[in-house]
N, C-alpha and C. Protein backbone atom coordinates (compact mmCIF):
# COMPACT_ATOMS: atom_id res chain seq x y z
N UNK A 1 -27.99 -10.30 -4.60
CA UNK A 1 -27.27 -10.31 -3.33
C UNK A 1 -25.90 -10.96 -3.54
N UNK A 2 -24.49 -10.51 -2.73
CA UNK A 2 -23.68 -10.91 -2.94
C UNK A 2 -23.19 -12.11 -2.20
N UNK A 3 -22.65 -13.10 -2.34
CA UNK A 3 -22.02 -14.13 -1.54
C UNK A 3 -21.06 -13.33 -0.61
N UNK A 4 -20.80 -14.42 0.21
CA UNK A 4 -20.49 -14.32 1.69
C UNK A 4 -19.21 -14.28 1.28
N UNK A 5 -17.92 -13.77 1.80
CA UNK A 5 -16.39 -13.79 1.42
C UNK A 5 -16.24 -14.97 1.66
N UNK A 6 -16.05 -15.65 2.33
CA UNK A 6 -15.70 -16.96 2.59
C UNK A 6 -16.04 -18.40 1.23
N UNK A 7 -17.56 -17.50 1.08
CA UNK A 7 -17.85 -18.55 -0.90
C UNK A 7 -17.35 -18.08 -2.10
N UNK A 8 -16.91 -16.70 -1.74
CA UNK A 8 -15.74 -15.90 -3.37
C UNK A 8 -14.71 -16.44 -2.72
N UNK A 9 -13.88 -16.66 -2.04
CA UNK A 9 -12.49 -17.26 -1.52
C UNK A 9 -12.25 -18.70 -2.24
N UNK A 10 -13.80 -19.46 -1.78
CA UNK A 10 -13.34 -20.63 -2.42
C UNK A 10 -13.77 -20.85 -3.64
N UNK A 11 -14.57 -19.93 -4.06
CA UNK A 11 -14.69 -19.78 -5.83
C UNK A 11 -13.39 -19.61 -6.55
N UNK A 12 -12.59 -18.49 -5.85
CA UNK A 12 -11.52 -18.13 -6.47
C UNK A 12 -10.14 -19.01 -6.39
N UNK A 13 -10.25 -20.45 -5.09
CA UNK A 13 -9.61 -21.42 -4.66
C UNK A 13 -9.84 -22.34 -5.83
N UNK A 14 -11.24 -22.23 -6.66
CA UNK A 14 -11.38 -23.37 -7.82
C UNK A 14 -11.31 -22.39 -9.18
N UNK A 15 -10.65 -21.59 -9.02
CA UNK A 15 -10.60 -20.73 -10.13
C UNK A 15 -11.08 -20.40 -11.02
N UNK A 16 -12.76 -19.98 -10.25
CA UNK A 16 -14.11 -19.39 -11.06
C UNK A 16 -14.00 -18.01 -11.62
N UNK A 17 -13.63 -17.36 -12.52
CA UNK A 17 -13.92 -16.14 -13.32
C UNK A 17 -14.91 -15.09 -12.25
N UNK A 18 -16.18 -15.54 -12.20
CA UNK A 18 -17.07 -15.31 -11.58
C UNK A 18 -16.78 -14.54 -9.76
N UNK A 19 -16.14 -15.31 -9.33
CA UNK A 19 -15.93 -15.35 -8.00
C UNK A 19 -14.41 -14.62 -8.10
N UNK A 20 -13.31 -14.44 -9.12
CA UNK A 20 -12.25 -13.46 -8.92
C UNK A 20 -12.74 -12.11 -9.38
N UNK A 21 -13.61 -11.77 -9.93
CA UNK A 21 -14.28 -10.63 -10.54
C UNK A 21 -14.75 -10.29 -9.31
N UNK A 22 -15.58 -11.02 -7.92
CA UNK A 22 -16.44 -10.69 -7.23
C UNK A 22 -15.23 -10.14 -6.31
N UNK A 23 -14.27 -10.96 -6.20
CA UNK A 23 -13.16 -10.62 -5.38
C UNK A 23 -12.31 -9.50 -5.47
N UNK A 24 -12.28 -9.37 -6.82
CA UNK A 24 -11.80 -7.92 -7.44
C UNK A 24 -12.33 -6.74 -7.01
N UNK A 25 -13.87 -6.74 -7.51
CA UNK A 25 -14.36 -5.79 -6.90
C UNK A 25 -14.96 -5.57 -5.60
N UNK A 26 -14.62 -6.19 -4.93
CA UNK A 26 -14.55 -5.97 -3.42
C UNK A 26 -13.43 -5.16 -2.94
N UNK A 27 -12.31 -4.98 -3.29
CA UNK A 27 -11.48 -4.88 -2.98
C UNK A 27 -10.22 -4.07 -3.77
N UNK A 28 -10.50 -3.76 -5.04
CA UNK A 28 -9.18 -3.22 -5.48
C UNK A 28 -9.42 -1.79 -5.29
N UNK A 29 -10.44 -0.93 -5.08
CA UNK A 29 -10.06 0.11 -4.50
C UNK A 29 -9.53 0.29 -3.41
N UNK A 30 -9.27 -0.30 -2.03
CA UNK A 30 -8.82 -0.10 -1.30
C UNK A 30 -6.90 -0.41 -1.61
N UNK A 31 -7.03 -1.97 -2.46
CA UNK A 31 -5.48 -2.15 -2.93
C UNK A 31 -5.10 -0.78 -3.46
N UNK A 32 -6.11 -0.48 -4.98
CA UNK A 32 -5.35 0.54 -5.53
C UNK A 32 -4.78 1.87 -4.28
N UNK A 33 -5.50 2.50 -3.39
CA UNK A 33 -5.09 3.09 -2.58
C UNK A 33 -3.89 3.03 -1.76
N UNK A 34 -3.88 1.91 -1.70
CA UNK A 34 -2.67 1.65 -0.78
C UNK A 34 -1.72 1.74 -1.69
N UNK A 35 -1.38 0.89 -2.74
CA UNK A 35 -0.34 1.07 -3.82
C UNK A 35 0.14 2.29 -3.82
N UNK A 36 -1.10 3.63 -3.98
CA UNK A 36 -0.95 5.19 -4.54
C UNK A 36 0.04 5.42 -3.51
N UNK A 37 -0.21 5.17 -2.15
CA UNK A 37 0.36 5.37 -1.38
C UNK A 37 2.03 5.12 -1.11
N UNK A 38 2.36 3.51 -1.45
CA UNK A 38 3.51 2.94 -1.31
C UNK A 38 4.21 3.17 -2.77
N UNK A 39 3.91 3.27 -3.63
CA UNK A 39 4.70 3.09 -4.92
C UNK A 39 4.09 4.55 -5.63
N UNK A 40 3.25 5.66 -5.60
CA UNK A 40 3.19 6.90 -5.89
C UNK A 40 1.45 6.43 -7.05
N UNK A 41 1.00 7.39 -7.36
CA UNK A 41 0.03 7.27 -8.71
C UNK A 41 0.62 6.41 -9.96
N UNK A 42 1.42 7.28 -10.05
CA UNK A 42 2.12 6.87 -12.01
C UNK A 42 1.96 5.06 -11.73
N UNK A 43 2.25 4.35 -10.80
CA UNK A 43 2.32 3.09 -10.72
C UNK A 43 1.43 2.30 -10.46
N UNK A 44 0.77 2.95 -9.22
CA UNK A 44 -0.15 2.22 -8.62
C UNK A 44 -1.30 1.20 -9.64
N UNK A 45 -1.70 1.60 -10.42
CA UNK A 45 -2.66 0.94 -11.51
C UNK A 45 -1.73 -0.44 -11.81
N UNK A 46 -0.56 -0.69 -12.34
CA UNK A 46 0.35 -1.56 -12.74
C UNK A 46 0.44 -2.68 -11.35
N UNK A 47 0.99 -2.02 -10.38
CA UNK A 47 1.11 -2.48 -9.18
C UNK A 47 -0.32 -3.22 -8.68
N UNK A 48 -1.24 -2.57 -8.68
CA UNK A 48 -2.19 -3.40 -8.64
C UNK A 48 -2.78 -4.44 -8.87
N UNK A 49 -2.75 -4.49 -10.53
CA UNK A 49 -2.78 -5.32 -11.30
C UNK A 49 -2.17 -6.85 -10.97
N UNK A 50 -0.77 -6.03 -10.78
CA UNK A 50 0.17 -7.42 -10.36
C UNK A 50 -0.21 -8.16 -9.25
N UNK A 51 -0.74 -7.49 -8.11
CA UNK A 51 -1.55 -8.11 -6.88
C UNK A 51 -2.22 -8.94 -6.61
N UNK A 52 -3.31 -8.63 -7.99
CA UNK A 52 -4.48 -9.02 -8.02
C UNK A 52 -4.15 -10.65 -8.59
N UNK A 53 -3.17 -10.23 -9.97
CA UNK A 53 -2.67 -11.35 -10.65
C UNK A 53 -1.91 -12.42 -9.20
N UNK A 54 -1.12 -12.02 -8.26
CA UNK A 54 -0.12 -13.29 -7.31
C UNK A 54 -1.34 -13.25 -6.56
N UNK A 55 -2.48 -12.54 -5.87
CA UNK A 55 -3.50 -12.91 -4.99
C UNK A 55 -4.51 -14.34 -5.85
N UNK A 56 -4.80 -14.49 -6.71
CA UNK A 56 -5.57 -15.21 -7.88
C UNK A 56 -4.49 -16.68 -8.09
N UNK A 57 -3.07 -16.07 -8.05
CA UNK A 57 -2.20 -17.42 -8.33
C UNK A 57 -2.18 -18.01 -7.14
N UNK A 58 -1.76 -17.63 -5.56
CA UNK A 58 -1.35 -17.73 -4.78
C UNK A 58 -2.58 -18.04 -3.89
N UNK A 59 -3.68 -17.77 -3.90
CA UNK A 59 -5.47 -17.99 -3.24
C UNK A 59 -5.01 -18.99 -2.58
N UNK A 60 -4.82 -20.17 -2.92
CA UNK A 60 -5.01 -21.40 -2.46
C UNK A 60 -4.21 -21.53 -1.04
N UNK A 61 -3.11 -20.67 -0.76
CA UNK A 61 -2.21 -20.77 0.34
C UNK A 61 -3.19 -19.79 1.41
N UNK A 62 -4.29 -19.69 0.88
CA UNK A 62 -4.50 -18.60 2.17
C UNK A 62 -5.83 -19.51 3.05
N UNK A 63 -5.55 -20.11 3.86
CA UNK A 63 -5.87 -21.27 4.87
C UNK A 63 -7.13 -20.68 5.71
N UNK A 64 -7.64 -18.96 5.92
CA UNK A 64 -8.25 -18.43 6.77
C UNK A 64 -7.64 -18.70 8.21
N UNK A 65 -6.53 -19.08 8.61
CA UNK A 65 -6.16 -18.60 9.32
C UNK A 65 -5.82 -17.12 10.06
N UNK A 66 -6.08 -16.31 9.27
CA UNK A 66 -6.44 -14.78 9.54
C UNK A 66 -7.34 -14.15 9.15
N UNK A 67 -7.50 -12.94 9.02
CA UNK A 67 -8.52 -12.36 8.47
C UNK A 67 -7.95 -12.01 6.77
N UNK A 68 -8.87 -12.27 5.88
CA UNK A 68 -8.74 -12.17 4.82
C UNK A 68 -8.23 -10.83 4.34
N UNK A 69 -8.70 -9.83 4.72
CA UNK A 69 -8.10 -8.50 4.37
C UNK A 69 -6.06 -8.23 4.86
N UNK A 70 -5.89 -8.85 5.67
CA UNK A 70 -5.01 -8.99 6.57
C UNK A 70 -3.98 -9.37 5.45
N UNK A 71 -4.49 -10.82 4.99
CA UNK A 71 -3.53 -11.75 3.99
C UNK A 71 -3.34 -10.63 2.78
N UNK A 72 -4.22 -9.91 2.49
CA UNK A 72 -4.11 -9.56 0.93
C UNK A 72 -3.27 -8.26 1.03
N UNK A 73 -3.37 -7.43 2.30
CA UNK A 73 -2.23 -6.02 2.37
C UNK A 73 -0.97 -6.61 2.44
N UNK A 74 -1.09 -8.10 3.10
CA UNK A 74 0.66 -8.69 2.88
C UNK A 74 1.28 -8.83 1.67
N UNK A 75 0.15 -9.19 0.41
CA UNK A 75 0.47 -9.53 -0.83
C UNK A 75 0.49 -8.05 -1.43
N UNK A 76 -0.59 -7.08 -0.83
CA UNK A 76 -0.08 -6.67 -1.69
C UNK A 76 1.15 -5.35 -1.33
N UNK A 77 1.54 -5.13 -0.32
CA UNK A 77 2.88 -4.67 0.66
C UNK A 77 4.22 -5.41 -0.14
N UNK A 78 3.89 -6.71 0.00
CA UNK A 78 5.04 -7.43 -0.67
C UNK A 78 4.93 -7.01 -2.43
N UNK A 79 3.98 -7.17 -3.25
CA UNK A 79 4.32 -6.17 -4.37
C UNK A 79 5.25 -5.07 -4.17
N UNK A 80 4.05 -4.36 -3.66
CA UNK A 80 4.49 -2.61 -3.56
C UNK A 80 6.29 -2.76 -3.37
N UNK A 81 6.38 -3.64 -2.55
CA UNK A 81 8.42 -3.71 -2.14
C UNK A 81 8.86 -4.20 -3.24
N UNK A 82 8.23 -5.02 -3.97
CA UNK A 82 9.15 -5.90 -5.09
C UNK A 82 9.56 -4.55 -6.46
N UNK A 83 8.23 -3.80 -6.36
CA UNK A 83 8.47 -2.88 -7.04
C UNK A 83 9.67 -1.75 -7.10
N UNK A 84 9.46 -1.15 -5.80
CA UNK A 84 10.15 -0.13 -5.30
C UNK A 84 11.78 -0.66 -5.28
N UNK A 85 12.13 -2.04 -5.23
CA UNK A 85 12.97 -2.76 -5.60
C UNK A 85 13.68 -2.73 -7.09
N UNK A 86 12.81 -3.11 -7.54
CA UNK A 86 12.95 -3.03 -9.24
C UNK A 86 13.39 -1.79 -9.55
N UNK A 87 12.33 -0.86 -9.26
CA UNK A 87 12.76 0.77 -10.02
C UNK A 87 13.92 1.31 -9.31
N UNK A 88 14.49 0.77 -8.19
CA UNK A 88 16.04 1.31 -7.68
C UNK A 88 17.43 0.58 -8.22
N UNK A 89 16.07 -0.40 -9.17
CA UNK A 89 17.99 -1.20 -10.17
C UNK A 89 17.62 -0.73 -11.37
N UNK A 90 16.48 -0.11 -11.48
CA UNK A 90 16.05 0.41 -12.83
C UNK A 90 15.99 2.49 -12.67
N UNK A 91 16.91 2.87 -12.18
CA UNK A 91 16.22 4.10 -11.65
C UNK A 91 15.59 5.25 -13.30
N UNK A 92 15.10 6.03 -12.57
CA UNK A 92 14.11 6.73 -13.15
C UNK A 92 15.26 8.12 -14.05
N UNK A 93 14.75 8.29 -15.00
CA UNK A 93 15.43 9.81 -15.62
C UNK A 93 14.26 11.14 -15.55
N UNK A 94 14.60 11.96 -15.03
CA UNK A 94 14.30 13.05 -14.10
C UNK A 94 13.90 13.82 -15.67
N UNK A 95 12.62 14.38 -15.46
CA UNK A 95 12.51 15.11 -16.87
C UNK A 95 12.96 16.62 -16.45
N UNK A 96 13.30 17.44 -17.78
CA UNK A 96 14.11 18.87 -17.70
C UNK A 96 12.92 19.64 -17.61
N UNK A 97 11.45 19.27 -17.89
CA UNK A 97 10.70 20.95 -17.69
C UNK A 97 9.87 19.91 -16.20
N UNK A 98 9.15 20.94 -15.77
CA UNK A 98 8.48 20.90 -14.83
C UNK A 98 6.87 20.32 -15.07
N UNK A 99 6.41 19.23 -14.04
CA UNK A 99 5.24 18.73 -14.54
C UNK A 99 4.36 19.83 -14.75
N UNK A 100 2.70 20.00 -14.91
CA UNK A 100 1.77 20.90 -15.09
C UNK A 100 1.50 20.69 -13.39
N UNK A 101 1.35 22.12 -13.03
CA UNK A 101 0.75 21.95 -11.55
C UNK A 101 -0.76 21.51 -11.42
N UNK A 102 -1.24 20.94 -10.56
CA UNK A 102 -2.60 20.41 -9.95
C UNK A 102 -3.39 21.52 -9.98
N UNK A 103 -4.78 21.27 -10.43
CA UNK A 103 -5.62 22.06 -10.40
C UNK A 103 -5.96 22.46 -8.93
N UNK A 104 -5.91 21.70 -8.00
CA UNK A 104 -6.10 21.63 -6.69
C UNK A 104 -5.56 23.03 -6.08
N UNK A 105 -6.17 23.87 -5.05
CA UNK A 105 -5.73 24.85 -4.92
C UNK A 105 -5.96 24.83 -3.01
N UNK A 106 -5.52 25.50 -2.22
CA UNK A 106 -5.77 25.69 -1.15
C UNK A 106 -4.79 24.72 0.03
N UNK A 107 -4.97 25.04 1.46
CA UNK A 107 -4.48 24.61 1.89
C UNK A 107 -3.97 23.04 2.42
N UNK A 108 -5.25 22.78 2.05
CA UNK A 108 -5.23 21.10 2.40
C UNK A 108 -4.29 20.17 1.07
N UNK A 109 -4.61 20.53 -0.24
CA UNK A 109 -3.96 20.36 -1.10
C UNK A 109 -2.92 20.65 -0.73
N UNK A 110 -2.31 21.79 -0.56
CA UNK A 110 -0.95 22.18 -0.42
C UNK A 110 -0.48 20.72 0.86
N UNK A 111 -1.09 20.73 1.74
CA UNK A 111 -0.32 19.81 3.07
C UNK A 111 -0.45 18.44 2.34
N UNK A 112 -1.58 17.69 1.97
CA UNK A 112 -1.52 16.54 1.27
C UNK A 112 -0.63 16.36 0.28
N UNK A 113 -0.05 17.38 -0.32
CA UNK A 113 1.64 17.11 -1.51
C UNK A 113 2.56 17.23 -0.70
N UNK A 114 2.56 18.23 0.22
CA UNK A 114 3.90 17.96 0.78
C UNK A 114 4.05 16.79 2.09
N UNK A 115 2.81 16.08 2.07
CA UNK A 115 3.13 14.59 3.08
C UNK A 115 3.44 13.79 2.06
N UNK A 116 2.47 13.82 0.87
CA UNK A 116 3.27 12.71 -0.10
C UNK A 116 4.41 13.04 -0.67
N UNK A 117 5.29 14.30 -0.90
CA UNK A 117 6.28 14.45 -0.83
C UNK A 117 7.43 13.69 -0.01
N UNK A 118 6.79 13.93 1.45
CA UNK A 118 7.45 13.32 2.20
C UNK A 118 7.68 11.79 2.39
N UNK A 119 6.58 11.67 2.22
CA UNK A 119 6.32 10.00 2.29
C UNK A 119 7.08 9.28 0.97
N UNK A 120 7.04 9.75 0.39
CA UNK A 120 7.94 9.37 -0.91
C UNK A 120 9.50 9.10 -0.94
N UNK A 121 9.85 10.15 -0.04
CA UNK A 121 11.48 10.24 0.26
C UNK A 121 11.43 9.16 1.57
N UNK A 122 10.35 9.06 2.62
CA UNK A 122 10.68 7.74 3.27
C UNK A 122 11.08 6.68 2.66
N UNK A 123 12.39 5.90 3.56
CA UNK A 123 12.49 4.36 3.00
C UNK A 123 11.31 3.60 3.08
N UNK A 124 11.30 2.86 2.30
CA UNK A 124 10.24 1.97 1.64
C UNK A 124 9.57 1.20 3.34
N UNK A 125 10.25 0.51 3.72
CA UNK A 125 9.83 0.00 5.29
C UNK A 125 9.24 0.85 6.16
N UNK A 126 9.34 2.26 6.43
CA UNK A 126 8.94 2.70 7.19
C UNK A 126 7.97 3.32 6.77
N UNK A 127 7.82 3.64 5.35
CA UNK A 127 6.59 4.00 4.26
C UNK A 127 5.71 3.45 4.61
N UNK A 128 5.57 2.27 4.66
CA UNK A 128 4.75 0.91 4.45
C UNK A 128 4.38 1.01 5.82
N UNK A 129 4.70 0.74 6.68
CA UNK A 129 4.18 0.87 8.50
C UNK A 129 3.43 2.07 8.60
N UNK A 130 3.95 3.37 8.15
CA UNK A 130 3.15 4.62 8.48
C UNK A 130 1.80 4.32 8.03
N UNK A 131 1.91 4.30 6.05
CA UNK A 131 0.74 4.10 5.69
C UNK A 131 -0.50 3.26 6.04
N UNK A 132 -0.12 1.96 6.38
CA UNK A 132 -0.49 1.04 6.94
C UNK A 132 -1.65 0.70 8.40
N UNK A 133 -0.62 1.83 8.96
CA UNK A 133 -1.21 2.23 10.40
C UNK A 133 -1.96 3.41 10.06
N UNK A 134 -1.39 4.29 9.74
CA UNK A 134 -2.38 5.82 9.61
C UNK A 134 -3.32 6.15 8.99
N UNK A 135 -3.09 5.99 7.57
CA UNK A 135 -3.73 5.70 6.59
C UNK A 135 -4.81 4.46 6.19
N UNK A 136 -4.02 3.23 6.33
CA UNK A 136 -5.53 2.15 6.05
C UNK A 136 -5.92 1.78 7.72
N UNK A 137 -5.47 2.20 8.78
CA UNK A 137 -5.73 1.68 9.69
C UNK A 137 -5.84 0.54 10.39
N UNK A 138 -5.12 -0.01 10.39
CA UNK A 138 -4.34 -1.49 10.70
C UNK A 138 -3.96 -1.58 12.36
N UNK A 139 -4.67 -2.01 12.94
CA UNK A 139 -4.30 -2.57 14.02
C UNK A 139 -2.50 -2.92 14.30
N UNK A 140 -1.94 -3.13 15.50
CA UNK A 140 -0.73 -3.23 15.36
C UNK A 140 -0.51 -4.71 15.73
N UNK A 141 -2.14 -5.85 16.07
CA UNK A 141 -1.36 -7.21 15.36
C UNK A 141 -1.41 -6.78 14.47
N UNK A 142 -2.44 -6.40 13.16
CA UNK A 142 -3.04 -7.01 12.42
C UNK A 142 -1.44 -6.30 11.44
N UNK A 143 -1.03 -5.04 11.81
CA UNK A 143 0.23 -4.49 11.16
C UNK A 143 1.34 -5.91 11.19
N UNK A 144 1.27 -6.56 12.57
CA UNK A 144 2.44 -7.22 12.99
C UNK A 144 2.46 -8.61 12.02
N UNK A 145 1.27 -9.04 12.12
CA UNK A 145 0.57 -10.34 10.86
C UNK A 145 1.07 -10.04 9.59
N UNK A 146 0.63 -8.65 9.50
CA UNK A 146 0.82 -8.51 7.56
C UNK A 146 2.32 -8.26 7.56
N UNK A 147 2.79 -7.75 7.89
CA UNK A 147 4.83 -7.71 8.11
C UNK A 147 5.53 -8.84 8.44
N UNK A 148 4.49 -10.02 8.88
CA UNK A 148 5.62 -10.74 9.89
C UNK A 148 6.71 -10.44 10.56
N UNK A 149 5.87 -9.55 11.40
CA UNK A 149 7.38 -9.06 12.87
C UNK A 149 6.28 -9.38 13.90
N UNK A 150 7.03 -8.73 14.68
CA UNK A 150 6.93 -8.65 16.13
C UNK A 150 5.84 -7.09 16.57
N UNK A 151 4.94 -7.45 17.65
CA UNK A 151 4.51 -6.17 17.87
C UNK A 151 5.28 -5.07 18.52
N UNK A 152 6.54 -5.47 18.77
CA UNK A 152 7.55 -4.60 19.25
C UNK A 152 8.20 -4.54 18.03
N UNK A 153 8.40 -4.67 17.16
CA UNK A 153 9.06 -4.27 15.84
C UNK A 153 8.19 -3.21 15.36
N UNK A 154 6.77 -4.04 15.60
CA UNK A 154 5.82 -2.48 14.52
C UNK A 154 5.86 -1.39 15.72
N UNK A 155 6.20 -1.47 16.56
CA UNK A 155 5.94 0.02 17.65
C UNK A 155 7.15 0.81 16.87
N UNK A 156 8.72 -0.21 17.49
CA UNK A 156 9.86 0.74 17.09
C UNK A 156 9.73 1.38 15.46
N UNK A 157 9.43 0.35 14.68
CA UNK A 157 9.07 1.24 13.33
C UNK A 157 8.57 2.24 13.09
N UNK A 158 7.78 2.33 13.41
CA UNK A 158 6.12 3.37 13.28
C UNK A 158 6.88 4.68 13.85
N UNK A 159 7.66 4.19 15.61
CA UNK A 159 7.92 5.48 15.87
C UNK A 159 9.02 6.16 15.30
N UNK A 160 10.16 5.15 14.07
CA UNK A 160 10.79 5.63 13.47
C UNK A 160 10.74 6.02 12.13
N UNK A 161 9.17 5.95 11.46
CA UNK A 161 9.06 6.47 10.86
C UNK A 161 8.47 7.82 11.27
N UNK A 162 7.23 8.15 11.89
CA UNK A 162 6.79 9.26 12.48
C UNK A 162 7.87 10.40 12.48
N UNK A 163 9.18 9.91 12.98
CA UNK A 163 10.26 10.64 13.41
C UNK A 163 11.18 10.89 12.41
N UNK A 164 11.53 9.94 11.24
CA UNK A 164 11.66 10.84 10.00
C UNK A 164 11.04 11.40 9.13
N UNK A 165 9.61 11.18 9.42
CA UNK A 165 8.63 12.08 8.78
C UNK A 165 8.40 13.26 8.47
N UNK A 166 8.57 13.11 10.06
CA UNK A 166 8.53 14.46 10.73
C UNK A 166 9.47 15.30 10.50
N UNK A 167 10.95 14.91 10.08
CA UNK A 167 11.98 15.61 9.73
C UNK A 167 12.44 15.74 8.37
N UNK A 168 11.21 14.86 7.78
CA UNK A 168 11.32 15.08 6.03
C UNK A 168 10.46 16.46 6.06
N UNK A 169 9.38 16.46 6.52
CA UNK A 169 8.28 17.84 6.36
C UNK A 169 8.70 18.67 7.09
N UNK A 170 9.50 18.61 8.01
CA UNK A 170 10.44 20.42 8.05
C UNK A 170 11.43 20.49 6.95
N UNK A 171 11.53 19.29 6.90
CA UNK A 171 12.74 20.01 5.25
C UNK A 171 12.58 20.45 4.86
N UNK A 172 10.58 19.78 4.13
CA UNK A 172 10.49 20.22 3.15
C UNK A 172 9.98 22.14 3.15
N UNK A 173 9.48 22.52 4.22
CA UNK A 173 9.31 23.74 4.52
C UNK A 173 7.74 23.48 5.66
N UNK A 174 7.52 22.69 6.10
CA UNK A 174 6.45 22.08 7.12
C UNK A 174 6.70 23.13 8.25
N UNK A 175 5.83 23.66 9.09
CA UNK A 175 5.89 24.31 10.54
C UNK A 175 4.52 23.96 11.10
N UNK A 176 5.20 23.38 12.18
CA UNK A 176 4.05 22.93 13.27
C UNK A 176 3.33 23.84 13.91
């Protein structure tokens, strides 16, 4: 049987092996997901990693004053930005042939590349709110907690991302 989150928290507060492993796997699939989301595949594994590493350094600041899941999309949101940061002073060189296409065939495939298409060309801030809300499903405190804003900040966001979303996926060839 597994311990209660609250006894891996403070395992991982006395920096038991045992109890960050338990913490790990509680939880990095949902990090890794979110990462895929904010920083693309190719990264997400790296990005993760790093999460896991400032969540493990940083444990001790997290007081339970919120909900534990809450604290750790902040840490790991704040990655995902530090990243997306980095690779825009580091930018990327564009390869000359074309990747191998996805085995994936059909329509849903087709709409799921061209949202992450889209979502990709979103700025990083409004990336992060969409996914956040739509995707991991985040309440709009619990959005407002992990951002530190205002719940009138996460409304206007959300609806300004929705709204360039929405005008990235007619770009991209999207019809409603």
């Amino acid at each position: 049987m597994t311990e209660s989150l609250a006894d891996i928290i403070s395992g991982c507060q006395s920096n038991e092996r045992s109890a960050q492993q338990q913490l790990y796997e509680l939880h990095s699939r949902r990090v890794y997901r979110l990462c895929v989301r904010l920083v693309g595949k190719q990264d997400a594994s790296d990005v993760t990693q790093q999460t896991f590493l400032k969540v493990f350094r940083t444990i001790h600041q997290f007081s339970g004053g919120s909900r534990f899941e809450t604290w750790l999309h902040r840490v790991t949101v704040n990655e995902c930005l530090q990243h997306t940061r980095s690779r825009i002073r580091r930018p990327e060189i564009a390869l000359n042939v074309d990747p191998v296409v996805s085995s994936q065939t059909g329509l849903a495939a087709e709409s799921a590349e061209l949202l992450q298409a889209a979502l990709d060309r979103l700025e990083p801030e409004l990336r992060t709110i969409f996914v956040l809300r739509e995707i991991e499903e985040l309440s709009y405190a619990e959005l407002a907690e992990t951002l530190d804003v205002s719940a009138g900040t996460v409304a206007s966001r959300l609806n300004r991302a929705r709204t360039h979303l929405k005008e990235l996926l007619t770009q991209l060839g999207w019809e409603a």
